[in-house]
Protein backbone atom coordinates (compact mmCIF):
# COMPACT_ATOMS: atom_id res chain seq x y z
CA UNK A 1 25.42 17.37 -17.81
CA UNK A 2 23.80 14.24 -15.88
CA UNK A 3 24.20 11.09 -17.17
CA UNK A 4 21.58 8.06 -16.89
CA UNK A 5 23.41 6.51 -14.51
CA UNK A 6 23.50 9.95 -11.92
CA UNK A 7 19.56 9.93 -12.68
CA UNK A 8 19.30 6.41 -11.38
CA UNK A 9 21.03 6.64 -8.52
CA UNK A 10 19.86 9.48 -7.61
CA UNK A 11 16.13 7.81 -7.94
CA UNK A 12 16.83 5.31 -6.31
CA UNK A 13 18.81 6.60 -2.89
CA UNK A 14 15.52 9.54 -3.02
CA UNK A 15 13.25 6.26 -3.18
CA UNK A 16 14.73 4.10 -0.81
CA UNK A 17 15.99 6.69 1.79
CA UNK A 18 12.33 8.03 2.19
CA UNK A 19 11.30 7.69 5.37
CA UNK A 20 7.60 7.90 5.04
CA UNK A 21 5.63 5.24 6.62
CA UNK A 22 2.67 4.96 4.06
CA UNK A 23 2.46 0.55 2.58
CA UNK A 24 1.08 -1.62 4.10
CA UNK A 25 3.21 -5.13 4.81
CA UNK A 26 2.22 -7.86 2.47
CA UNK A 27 3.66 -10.67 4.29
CA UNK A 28 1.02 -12.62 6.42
CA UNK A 29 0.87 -12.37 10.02
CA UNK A 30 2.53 -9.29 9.94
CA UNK A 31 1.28 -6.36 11.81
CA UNK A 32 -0.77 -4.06 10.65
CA UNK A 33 1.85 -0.62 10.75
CA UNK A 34 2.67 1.11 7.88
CA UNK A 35 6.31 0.51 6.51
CA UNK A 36 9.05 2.51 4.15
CA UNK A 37 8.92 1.70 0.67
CA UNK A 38 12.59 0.08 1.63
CA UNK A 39 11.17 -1.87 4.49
CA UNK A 40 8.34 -3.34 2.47
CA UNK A 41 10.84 -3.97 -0.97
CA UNK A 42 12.93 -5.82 1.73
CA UNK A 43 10.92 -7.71 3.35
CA UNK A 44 9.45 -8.79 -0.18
CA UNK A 45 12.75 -10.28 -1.80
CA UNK A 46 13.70 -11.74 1.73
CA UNK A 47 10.43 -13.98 1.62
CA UNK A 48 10.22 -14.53 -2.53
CA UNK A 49 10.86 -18.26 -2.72
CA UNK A 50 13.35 -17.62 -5.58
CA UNK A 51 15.37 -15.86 -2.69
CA UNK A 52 18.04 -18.37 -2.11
CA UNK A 53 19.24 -19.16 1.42
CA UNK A 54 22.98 -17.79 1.20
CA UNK A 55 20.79 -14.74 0.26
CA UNK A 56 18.76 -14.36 3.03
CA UNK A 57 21.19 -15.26 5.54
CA UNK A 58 23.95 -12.49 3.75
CA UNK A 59 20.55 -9.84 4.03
CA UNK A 60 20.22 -10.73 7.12
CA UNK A 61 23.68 -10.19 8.48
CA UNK A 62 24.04 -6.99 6.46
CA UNK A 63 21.47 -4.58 5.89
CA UNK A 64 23.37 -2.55 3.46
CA UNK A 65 23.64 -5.12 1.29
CA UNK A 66 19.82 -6.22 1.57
CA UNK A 67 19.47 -2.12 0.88
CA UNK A 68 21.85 -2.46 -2.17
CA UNK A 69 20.55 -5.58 -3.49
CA UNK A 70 17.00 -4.25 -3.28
CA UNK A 71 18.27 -1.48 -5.72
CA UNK A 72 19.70 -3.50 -8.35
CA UNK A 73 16.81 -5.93 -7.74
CA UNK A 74 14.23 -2.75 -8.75
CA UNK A 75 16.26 -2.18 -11.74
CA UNK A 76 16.38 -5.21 -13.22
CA UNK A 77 12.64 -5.72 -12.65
CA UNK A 78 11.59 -2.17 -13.59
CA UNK A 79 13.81 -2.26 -17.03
């Protein structure tokens, strides 16, 4: 039996670990390429103003935590 939390995680890692290049950046001056949903959910907390410094700079230094906090991150806003 799978509980809610295999679900989610397994949402999430099929979501974020897609490699299809189909959004469009939002941030300006960016080029026009098509990103991963991941790449674009990224980029999108890393320039949110309520992004903190320490929290950019830790994102920036590791990109499995940026991946990882962009997870939780869609959680919280999506429940």
């Amino acid at each position: 039996m799978l509980s809610r939390r295999d679900i989610l995680y397994d949402l999430l890692r099929c979501i974020f670990d897609d490699r299809t290049r189909v959004f469009t950046p939002q941030i300006p001056g960016s080029s026009t390429e098509k990103v991963t949903f991941s790449d674009l959910y990224v980029n999108a907390l890393f320039h949110s103003p309520k992004c903190s410094k320490i929290l950019r700079e830790k994102m920036r230094e590791t990109p499995e935590f940026a991946l990882e906090f962009c997870k939780i991150a869609l959680l919280a806003n999506v429940g």
